[in-house]
Protein backbone atom coordinates (compact mmCIF):
# COMPACT_ATOMS: atom_id res chain seq x y z
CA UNK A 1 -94.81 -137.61 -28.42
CA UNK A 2 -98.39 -138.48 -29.19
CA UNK A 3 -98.71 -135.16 -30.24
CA UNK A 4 -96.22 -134.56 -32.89
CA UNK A 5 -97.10 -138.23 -34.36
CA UNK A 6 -100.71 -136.88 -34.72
CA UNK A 7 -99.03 -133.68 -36.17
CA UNK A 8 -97.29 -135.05 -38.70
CA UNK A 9 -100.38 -137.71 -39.75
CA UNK A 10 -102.34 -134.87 -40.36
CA UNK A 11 -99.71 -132.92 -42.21
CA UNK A 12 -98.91 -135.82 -44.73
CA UNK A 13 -102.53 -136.46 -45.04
CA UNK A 14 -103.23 -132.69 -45.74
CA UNK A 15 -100.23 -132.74 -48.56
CA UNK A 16 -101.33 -132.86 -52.12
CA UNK A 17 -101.65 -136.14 -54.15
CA UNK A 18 -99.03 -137.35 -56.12
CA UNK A 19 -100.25 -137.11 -59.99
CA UNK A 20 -101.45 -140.59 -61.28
CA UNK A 21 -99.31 -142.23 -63.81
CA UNK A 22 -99.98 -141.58 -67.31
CA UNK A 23 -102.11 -144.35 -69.13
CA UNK A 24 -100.80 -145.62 -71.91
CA UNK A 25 -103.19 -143.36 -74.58
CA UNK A 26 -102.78 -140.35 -72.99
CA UNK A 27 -98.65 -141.33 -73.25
CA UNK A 28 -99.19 -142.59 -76.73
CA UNK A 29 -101.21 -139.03 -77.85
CA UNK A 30 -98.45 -137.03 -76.12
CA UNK A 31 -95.86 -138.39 -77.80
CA UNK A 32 -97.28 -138.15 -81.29
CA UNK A 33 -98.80 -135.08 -81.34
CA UNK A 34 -95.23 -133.86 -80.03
CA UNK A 35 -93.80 -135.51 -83.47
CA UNK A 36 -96.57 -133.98 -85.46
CA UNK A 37 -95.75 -130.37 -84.24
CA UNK A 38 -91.62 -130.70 -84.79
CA UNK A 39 -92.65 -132.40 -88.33
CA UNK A 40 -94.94 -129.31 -88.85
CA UNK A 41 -92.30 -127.11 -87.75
CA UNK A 42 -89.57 -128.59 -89.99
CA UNK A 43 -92.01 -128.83 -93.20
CA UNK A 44 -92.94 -124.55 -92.68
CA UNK A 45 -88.96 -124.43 -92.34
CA UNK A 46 -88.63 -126.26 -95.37
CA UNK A 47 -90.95 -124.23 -97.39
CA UNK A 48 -93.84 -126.70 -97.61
CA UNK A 49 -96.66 -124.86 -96.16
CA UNK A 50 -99.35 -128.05 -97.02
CA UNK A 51 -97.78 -130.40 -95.58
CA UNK A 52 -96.80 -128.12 -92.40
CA UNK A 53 -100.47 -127.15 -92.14
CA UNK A 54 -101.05 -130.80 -92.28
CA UNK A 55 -99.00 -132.10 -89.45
CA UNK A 56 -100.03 -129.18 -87.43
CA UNK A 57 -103.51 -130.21 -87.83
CA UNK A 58 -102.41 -133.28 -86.72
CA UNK A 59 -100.73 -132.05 -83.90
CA UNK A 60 -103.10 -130.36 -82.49
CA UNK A 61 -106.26 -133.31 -82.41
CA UNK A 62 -103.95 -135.26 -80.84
CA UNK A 63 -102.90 -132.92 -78.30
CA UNK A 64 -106.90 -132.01 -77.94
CA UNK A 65 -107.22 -135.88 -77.61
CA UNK A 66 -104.42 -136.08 -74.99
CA UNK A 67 -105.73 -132.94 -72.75
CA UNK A 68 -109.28 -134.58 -72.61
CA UNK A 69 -107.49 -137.68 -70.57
CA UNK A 70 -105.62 -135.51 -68.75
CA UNK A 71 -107.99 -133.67 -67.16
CA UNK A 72 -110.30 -136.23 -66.68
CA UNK A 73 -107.06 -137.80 -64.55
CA UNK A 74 -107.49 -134.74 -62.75
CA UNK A 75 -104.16 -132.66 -63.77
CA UNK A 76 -105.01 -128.84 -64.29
CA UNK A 77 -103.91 -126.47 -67.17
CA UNK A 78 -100.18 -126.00 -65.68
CA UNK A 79 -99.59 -130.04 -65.32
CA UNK A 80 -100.28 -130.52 -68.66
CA UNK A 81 -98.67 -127.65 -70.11
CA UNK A 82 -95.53 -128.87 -67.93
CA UNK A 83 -95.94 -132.59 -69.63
CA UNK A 84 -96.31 -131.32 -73.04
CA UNK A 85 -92.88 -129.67 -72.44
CA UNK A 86 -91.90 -132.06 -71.36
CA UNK A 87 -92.75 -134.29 -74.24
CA UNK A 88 -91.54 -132.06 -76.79
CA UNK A 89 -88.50 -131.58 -75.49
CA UNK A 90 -87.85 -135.52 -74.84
CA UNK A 91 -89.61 -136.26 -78.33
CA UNK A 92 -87.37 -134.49 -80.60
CA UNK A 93 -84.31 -136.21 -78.94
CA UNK A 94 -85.81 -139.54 -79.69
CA UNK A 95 -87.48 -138.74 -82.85
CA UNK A 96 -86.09 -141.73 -86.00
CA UNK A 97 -83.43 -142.74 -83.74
CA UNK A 98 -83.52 -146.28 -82.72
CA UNK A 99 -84.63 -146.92 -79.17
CA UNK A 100 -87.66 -144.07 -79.91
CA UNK A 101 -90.43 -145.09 -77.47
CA UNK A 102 -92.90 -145.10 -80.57
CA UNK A 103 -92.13 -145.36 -84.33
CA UNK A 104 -93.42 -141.62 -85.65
CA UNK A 105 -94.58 -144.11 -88.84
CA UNK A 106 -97.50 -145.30 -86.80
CA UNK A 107 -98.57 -142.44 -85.66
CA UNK A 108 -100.98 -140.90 -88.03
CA UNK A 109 -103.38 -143.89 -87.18
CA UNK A 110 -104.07 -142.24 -84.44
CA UNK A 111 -105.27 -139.47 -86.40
CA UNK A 112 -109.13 -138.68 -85.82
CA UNK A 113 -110.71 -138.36 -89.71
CA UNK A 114 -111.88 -135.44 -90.78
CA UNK A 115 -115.15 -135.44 -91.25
């Protein structure tokens, strides 16, 4: 019996880490820089290639931004390609509807300035 209890401590303690919660930036830059790419996507669609190149822009500092935390949490390339699916897809539901975790308004202060 003593056996399979050591077994079994030794095989939960060999089992991988459960990923860290997101902070609240790296949650914050997901979310946004999901917004900015389905506004970019939406402006090409529309014909406005300035303000699509724009938001893309946008898109992808904040996605830059959002990787940096992410791996410094530890997650490798195929976590965080798996959370920014995840965001995009969850973003564009909740995108100007009321109850949106973050008002897409606010978001371009996030925005690093060009230099």
């Amino acid at each position: 019996m003593r056996r399979l209890a050591a077994l079994l401590l030794i095989g939960l303690w060999s089992l991988p880490a459960p990923a860290t919660e997101l902070s609240p930036a790296a949650d914050r830059l997901l979310w946004c820089g999901s917004a900015f790419y389905w506004l970019s996507t939406d402006a090409y669609d529309s014909g406005n290639d300035a303000e699509g190149d724009q938001y893309g822009a946008w898109s992808d500092d904040l996605a830059a931004r959002a990787d940096l935390l992410l791996e410094a949490d530890g997650r490798d390339d195929s976590a965080i390609t798996t959370l920014r699916d995840d965001y995009d897809n969850r973003v564009v539901a909740e995108m100007g509807k009321p109850g949106a975790k973050y008002d897409v308004t606010a978001c371009p202060d996030l925005v690093t300035p060009a230099p």
